[in-house]
PDB file of N, CA and C in Angstrom:
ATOM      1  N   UNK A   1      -4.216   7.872 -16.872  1.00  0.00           N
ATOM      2  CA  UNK A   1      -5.134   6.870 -16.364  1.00  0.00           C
ATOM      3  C   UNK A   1      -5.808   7.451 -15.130  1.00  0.00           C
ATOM      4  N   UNK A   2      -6.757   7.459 -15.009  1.00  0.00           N
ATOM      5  CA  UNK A   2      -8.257   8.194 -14.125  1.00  0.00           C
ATOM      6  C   UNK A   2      -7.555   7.022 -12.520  1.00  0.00           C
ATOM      7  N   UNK A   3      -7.713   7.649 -11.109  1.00  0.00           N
ATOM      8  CA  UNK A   3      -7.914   6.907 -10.325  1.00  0.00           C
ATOM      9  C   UNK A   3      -8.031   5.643 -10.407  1.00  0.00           C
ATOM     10  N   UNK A   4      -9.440   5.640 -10.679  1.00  0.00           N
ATOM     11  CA  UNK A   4     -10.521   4.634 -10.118  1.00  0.00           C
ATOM     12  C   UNK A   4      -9.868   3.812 -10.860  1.00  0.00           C
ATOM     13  N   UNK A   5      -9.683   3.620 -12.783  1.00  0.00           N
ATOM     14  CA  UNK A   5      -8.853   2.523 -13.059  1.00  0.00           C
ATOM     15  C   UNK A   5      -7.944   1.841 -12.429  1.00  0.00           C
ATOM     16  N   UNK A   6      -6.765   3.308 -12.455  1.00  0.00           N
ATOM     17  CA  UNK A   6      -5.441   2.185 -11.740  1.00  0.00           C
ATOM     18  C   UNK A   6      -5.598   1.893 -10.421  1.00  0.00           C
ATOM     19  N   UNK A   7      -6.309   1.975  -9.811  1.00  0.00           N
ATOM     20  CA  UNK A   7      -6.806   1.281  -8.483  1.00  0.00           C
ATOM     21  C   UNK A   7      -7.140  -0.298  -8.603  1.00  0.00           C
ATOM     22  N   UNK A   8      -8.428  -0.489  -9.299  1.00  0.00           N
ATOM     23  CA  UNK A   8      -9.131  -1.486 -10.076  1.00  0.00           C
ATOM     24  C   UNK A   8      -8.140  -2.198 -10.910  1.00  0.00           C
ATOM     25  N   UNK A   9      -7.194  -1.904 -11.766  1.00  0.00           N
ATOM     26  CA  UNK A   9      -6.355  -2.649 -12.274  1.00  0.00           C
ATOM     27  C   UNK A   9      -5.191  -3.679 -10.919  1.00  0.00           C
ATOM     28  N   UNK A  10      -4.543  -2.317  -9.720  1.00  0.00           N
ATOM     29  CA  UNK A  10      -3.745  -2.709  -8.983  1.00  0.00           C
ATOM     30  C   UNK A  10      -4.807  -3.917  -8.177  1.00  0.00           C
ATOM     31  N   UNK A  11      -5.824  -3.847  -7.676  1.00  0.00           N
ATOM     32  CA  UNK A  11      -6.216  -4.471  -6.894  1.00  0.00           C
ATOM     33  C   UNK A  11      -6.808  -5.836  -7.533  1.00  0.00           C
ATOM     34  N   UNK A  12      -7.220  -5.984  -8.523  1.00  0.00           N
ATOM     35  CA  UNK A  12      -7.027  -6.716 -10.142  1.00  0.00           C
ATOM     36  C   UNK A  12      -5.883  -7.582  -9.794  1.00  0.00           C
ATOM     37  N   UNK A  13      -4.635  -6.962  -9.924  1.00  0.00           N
ATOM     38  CA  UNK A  13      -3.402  -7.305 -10.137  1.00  0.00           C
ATOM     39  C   UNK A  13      -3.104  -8.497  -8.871  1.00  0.00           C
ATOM     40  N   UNK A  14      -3.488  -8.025  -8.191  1.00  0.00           N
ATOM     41  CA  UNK A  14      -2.994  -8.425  -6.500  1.00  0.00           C
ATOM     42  C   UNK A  14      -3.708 -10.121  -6.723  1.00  0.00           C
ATOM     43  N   UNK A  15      -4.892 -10.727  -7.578  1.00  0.00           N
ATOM     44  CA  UNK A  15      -5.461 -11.356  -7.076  1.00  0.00           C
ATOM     45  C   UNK A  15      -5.497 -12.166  -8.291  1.00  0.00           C
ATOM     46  N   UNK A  16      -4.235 -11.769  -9.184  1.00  0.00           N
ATOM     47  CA  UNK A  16      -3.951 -12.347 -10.278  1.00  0.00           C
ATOM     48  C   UNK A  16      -4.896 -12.513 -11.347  1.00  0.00           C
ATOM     49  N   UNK A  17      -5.819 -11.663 -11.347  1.00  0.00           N
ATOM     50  CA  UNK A  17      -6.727 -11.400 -12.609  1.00  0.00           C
ATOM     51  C   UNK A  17      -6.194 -10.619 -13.319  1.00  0.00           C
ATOM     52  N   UNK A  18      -5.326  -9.716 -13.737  1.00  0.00           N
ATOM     53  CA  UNK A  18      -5.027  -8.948 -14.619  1.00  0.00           C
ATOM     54  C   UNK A  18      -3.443  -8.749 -14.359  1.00  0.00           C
ATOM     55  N   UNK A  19      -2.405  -9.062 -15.437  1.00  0.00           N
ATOM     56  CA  UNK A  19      -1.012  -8.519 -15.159  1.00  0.00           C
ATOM     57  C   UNK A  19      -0.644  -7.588 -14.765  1.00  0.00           C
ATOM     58  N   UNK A  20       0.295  -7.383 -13.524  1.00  0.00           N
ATOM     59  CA  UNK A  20       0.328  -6.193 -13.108  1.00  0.00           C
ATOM     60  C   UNK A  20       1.138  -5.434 -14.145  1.00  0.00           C
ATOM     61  N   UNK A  21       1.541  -5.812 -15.107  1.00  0.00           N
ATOM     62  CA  UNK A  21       2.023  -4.500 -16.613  1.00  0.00           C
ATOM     63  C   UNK A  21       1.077  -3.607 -16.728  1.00  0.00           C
ATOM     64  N   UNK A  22       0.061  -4.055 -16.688  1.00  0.00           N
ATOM     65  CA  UNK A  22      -1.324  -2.917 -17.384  1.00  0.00           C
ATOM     66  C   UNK A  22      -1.254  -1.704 -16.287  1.00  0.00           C
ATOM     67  N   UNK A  23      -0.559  -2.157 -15.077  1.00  0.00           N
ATOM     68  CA  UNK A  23      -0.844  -1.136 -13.772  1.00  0.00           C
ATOM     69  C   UNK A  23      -0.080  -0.352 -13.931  1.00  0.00           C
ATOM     70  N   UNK A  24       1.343  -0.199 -14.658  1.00  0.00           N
ATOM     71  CA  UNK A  24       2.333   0.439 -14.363  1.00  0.00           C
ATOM     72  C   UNK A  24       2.467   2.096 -14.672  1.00  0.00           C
ATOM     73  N   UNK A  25       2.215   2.974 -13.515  1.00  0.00           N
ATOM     74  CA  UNK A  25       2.186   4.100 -13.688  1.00  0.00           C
ATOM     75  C   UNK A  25       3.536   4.705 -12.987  1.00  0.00           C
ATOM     76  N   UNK A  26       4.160   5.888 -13.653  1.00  0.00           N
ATOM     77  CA  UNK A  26       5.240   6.736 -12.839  1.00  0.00           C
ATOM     78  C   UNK A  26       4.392   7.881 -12.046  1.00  0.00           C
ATOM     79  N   UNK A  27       4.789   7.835 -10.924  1.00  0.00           N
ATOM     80  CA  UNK A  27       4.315   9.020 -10.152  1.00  0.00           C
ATOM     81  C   UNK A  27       5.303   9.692  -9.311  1.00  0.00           C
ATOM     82  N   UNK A  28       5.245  10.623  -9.015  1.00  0.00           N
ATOM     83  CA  UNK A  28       5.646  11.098  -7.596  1.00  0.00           C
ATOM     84  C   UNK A  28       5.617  10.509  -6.326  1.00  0.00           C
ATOM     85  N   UNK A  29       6.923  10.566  -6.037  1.00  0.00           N
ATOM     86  CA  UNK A  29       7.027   9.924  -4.682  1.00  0.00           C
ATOM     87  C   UNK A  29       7.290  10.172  -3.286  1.00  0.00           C
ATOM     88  N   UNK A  30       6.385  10.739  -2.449  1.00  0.00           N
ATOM     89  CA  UNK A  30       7.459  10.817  -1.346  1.00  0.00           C
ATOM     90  C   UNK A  30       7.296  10.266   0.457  1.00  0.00           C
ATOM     91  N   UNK A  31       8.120   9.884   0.409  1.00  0.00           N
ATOM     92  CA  UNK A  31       7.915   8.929   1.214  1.00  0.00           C
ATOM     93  C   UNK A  31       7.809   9.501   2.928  1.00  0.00           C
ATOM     94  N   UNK A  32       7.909  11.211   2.896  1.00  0.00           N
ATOM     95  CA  UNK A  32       7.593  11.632   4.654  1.00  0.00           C
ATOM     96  C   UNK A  32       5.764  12.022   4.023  1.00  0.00           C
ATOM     97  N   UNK A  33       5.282  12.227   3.226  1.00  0.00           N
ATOM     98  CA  UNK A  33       4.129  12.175   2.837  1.00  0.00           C
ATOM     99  C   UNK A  33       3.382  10.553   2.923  1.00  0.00           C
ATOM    100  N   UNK A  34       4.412   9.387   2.360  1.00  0.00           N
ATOM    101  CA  UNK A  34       3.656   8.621   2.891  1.00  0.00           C
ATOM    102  C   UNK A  34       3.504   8.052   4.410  1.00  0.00           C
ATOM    103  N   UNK A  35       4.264   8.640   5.306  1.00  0.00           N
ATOM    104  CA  UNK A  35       4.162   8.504   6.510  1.00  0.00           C
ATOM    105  C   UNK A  35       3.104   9.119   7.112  1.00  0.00           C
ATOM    106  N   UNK A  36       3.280  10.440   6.957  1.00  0.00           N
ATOM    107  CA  UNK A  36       1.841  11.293   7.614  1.00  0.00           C
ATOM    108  C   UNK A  36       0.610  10.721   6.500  1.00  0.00           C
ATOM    109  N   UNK A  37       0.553   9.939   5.837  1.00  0.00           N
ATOM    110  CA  UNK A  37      -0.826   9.116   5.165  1.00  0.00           C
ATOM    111  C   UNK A  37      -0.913   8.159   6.420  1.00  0.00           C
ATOM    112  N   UNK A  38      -0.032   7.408   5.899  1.00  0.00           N
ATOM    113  CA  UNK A  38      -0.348   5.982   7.272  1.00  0.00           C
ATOM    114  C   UNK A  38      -0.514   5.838   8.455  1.00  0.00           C
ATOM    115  N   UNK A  39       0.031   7.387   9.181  1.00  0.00           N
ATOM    116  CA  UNK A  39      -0.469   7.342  10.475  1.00  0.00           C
ATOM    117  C   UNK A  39      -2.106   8.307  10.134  1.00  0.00           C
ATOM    118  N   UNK A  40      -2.623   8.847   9.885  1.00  0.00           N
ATOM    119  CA  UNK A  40      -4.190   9.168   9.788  1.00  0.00           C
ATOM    120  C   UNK A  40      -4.920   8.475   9.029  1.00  0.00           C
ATOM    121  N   UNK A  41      -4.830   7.230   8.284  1.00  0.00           N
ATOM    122  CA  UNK A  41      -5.325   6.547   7.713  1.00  0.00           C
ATOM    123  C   UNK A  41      -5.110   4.411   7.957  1.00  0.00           C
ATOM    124  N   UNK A  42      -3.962   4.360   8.604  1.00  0.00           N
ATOM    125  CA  UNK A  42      -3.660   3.221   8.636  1.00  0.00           C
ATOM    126  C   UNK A  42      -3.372   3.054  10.099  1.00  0.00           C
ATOM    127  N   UNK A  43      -2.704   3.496  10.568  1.00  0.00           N
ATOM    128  CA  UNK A  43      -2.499   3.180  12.128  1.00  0.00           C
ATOM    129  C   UNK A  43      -3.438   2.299  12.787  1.00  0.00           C
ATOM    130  N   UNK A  44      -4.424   3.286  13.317  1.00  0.00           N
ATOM    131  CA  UNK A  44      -5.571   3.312  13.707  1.00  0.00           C
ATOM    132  C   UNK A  44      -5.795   1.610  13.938  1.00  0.00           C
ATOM    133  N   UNK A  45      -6.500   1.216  12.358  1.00  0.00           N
ATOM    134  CA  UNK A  45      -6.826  -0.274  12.069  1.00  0.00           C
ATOM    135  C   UNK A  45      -5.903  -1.118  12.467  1.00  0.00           C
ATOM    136  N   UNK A  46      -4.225  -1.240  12.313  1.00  0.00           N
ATOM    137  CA  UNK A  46      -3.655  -2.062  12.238  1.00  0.00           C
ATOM    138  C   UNK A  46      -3.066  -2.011  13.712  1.00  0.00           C
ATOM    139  N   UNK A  47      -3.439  -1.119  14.604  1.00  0.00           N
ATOM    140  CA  UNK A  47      -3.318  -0.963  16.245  1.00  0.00           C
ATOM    141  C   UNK A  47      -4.554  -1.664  17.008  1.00  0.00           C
ATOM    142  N   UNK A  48      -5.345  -1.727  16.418  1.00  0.00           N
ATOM    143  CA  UNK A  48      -6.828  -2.166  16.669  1.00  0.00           C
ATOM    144  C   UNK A  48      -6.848  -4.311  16.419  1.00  0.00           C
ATOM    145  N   UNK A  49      -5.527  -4.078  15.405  1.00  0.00           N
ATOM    146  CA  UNK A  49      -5.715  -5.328  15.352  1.00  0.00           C
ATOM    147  C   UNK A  49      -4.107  -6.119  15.735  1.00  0.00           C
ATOM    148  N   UNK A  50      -3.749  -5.439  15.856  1.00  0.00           N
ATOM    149  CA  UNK A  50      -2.103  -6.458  16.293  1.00  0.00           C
ATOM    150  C   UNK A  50      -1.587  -5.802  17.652  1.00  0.00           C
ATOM    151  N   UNK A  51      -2.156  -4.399  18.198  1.00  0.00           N
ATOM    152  CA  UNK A  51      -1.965  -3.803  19.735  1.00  0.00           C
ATOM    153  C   UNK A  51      -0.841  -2.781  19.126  1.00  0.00           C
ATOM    154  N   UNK A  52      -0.589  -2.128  20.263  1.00  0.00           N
ATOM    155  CA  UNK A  52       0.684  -0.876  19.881  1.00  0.00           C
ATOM    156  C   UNK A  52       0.568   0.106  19.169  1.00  0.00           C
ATOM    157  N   UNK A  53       1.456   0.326  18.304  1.00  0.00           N
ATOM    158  CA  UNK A  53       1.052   0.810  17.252  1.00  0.00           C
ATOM    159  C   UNK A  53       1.057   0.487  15.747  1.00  0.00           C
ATOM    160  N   UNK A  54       0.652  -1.064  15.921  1.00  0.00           N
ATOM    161  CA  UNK A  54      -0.029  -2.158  14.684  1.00  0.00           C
ATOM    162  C   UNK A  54       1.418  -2.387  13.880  1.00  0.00           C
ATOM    163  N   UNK A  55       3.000  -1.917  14.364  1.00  0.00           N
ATOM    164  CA  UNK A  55       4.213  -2.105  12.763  1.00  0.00           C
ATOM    165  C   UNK A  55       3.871  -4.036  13.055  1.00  0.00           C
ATOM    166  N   UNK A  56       3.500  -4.643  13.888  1.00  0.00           N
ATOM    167  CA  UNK A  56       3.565  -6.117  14.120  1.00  0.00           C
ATOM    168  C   UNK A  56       3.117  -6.573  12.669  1.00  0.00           C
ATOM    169  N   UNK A  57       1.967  -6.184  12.234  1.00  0.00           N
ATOM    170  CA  UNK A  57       1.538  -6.342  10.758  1.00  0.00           C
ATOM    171  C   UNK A  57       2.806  -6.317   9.734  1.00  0.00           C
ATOM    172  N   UNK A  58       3.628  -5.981   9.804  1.00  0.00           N
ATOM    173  CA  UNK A  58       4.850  -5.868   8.969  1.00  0.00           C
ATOM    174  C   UNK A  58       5.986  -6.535   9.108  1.00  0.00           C
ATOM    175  N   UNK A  59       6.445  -6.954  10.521  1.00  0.00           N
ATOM    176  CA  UNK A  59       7.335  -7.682  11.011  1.00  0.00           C
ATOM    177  C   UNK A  59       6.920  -8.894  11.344  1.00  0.00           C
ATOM    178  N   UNK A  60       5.700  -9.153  11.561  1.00  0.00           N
ATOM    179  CA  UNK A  60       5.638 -10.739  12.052  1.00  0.00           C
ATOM    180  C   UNK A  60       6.128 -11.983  11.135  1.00  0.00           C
ATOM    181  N   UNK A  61       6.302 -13.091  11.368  1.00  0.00           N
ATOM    182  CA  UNK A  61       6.877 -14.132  10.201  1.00  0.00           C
ATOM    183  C   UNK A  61       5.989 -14.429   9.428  1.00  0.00           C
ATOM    184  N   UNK A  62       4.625 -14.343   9.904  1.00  0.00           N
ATOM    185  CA  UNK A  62       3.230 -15.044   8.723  1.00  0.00           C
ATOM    186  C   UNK A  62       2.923 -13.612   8.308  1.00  0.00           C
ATOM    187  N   UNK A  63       3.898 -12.180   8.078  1.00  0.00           N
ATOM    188  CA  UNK A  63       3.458 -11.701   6.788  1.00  0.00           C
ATOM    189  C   UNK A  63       2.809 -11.813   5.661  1.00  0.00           C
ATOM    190  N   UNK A  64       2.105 -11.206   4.971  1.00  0.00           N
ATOM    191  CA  UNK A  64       1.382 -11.794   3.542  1.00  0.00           C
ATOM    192  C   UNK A  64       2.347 -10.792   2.730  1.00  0.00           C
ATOM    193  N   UNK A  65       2.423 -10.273   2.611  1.00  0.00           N
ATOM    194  CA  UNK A  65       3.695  -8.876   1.813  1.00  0.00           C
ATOM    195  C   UNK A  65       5.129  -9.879   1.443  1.00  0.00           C
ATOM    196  N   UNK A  66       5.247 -10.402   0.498  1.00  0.00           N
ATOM    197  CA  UNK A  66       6.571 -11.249   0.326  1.00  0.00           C
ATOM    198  C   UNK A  66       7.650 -10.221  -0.782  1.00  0.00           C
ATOM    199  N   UNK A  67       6.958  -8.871  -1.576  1.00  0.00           N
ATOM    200  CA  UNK A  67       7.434  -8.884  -2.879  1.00  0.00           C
ATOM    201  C   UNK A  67       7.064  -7.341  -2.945  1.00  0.00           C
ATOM    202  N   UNK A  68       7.544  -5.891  -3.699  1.00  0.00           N
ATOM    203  CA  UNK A  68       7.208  -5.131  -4.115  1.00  0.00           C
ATOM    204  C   UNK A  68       5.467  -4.733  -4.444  1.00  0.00           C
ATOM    205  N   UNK A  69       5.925  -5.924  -5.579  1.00  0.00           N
ATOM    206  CA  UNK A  69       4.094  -5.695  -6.241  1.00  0.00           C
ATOM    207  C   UNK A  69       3.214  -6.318  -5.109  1.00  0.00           C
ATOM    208  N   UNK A  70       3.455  -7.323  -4.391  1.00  0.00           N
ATOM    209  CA  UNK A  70       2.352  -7.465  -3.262  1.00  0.00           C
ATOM    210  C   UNK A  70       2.161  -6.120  -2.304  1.00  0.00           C
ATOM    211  N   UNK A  71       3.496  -5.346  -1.877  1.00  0.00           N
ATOM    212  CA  UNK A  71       3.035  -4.195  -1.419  1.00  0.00           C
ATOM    213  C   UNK A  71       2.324  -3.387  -1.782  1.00  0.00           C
ATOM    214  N   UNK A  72       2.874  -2.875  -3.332  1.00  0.00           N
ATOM    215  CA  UNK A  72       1.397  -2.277  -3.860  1.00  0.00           C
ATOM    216  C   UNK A  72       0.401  -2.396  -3.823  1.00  0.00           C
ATOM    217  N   UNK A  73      -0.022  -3.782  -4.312  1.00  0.00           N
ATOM    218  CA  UNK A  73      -1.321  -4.068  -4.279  1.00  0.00           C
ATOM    219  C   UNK A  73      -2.242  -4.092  -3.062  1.00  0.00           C
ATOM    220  N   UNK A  74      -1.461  -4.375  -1.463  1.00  0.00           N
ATOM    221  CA  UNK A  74      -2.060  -4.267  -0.605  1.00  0.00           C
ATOM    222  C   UNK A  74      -2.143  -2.824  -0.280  1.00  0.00           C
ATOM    223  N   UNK A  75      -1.753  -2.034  -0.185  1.00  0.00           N
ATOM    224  CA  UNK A  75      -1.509  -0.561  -0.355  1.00  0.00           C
ATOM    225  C   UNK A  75      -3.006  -0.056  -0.894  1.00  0.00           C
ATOM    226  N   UNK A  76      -2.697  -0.505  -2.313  1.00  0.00           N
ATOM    227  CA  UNK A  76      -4.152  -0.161  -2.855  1.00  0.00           C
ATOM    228  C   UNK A  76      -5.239  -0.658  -2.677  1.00  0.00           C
ATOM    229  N   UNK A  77      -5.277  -1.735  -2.258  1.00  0.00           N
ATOM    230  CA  UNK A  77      -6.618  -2.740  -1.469  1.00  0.00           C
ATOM    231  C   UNK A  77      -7.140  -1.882  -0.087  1.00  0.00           C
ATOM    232  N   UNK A  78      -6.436  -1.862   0.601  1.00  0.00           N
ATOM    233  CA  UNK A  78      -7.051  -1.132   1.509  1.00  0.00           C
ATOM    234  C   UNK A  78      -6.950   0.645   1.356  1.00  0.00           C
ATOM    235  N   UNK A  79      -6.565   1.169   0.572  1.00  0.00           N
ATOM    236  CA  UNK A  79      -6.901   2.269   0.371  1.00  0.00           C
ATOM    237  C   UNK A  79      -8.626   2.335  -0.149  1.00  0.00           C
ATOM    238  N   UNK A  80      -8.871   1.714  -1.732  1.00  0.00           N
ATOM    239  CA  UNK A  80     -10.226   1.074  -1.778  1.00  0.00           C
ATOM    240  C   UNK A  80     -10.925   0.768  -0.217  1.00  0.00           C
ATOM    241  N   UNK A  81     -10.504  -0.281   0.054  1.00  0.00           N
ATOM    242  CA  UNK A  81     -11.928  -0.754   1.079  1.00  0.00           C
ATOM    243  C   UNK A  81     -12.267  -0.148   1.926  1.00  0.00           C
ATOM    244  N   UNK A  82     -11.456   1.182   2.249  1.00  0.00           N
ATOM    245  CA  UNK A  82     -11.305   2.618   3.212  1.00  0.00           C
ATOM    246  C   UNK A  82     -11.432   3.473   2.858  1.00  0.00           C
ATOM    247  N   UNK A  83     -11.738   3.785   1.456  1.00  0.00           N
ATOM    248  CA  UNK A  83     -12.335   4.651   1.097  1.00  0.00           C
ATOM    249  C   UNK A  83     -11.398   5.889   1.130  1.00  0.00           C
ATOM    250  N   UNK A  84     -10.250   5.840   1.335  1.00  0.00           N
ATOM    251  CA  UNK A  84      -9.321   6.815   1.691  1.00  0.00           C
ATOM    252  C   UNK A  84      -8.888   8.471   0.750  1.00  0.00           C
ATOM    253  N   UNK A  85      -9.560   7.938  -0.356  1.00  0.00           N
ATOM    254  CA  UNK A  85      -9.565   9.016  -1.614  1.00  0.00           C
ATOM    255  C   UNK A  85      -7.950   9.288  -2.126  1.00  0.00           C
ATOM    256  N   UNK A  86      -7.103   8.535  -2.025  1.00  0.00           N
ATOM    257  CA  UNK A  86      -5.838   8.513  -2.223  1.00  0.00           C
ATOM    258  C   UNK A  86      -5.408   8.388  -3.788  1.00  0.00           C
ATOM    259  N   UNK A  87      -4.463   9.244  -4.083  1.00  0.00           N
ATOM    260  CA  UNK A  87      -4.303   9.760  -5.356  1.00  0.00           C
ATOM    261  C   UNK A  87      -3.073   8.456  -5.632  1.00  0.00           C
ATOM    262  N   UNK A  88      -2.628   7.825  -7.181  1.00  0.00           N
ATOM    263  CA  UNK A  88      -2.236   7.482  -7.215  1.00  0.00           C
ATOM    264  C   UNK A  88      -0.504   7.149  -6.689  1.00  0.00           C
ATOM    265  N   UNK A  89      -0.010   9.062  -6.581  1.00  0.00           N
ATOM    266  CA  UNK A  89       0.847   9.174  -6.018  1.00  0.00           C
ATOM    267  C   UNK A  89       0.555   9.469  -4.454  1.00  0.00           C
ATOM    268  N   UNK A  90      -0.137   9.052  -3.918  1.00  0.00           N
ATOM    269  CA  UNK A  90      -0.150   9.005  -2.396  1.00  0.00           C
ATOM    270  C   UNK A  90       0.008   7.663  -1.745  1.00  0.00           C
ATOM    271  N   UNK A  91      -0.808   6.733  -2.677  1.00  0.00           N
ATOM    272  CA  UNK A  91      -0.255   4.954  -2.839  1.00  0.00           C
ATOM    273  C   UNK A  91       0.962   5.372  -2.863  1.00  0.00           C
ATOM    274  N   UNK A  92       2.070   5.632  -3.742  1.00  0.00           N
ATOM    275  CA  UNK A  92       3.081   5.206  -3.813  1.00  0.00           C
ATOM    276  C   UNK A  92       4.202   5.735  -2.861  1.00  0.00           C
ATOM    277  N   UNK A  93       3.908   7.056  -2.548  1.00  0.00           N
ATOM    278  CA  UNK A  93       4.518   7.531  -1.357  1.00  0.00           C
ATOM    279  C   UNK A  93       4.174   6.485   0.155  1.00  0.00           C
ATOM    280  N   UNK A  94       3.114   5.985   0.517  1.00  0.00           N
ATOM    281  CA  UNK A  94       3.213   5.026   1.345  1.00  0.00           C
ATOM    282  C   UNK A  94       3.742   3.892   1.381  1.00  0.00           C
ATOM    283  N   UNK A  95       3.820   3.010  -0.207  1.00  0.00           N
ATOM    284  CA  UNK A  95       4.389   1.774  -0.476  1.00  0.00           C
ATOM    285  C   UNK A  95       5.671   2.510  -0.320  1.00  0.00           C
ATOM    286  N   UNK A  96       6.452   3.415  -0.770  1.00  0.00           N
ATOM    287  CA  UNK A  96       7.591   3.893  -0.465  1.00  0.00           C
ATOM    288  C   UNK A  96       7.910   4.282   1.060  1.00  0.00           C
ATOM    289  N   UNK A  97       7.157   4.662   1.474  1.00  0.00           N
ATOM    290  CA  UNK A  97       7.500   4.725   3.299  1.00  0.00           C
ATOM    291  C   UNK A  97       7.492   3.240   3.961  1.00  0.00           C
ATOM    292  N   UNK A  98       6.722   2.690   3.383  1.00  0.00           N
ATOM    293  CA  UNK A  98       6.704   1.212   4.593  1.00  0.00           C
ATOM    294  C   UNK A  98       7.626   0.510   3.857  1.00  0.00           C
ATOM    295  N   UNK A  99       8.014   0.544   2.477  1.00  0.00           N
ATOM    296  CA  UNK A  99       9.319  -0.465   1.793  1.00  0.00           C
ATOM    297  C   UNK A  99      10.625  -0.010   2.933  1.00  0.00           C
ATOM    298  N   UNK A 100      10.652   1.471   3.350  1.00  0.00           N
ATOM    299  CA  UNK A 100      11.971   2.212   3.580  1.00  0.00           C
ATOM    300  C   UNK A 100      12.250   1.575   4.946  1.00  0.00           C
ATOM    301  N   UNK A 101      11.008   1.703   5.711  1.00  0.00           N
ATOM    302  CA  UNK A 101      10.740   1.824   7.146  1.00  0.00           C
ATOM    303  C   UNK A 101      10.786   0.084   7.854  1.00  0.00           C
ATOM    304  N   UNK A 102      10.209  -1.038   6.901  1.00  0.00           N
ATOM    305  CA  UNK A 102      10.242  -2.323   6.815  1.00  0.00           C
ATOM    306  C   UNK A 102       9.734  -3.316   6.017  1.00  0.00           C
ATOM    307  N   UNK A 103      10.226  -3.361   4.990  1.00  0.00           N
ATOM    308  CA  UNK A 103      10.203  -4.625   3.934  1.00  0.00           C
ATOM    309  C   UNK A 103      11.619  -4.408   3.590  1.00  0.00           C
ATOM    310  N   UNK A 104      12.364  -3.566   3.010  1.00  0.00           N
ATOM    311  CA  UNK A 104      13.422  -3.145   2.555  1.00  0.00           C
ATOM    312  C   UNK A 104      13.569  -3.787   1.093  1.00  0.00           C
ATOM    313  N   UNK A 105      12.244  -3.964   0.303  1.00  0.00           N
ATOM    314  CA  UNK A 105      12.605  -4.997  -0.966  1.00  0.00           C
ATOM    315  C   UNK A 105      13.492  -3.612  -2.102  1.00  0.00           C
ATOM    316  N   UNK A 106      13.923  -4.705  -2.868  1.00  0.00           N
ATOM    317  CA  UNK A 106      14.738  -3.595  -3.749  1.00  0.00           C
ATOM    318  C   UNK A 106      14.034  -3.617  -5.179  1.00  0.00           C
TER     319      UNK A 106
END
């Protein structure tokens, strides 16, 4: 499956237009790769908007992230709206760094 699909499907998914089954890809994972993603690509914004260095976005109680697949999907939402050029396994190495680092879903 090409990028741009499973992007479009995940972000699809997130907003309950399309089951997230159709999304389900295995990739490579790794999760000190998705760290050095999120700090040159995510920091930045989410410091800009919660102060520090933005983890408040993750810990606060009015979280929007309740669930795995919501991580994904936000993962891939703003990868899209940032234009970030992120390979499917680079999504998942980040949803895998911020699950590890704070959501802890299983």
């Amino acid at each position: 499956m090409n990028t741009w699909k499973f992007r479009t499907i995940l972000f699809l998914a997130a907003f309950g237009v399309v089951p997230l089954a159709a999304a389900v890809v295995v990739v490579p994972v790794n999760p000190q790769n998705g760290e050095a993603l999120y700090e040159k690509n995510c920091m930045a914004c989410h410091a800009a908007k919660f102060g520090g260095d933005g983890s408040q976005i993750f810990t606060r109680s009015s979280r929007k992230v309740q669930n795995m697949t919501q991580l994904q999907a936000r993962v891939t939402a703003c990868s899209v709206n940032n234009n970030t050029g992120w390979f499917p396994s680079d999504e998942a190495s980040v949803v895998n760094w911020l699950n590890q680092q704070y959501y802890k879903f299983k």
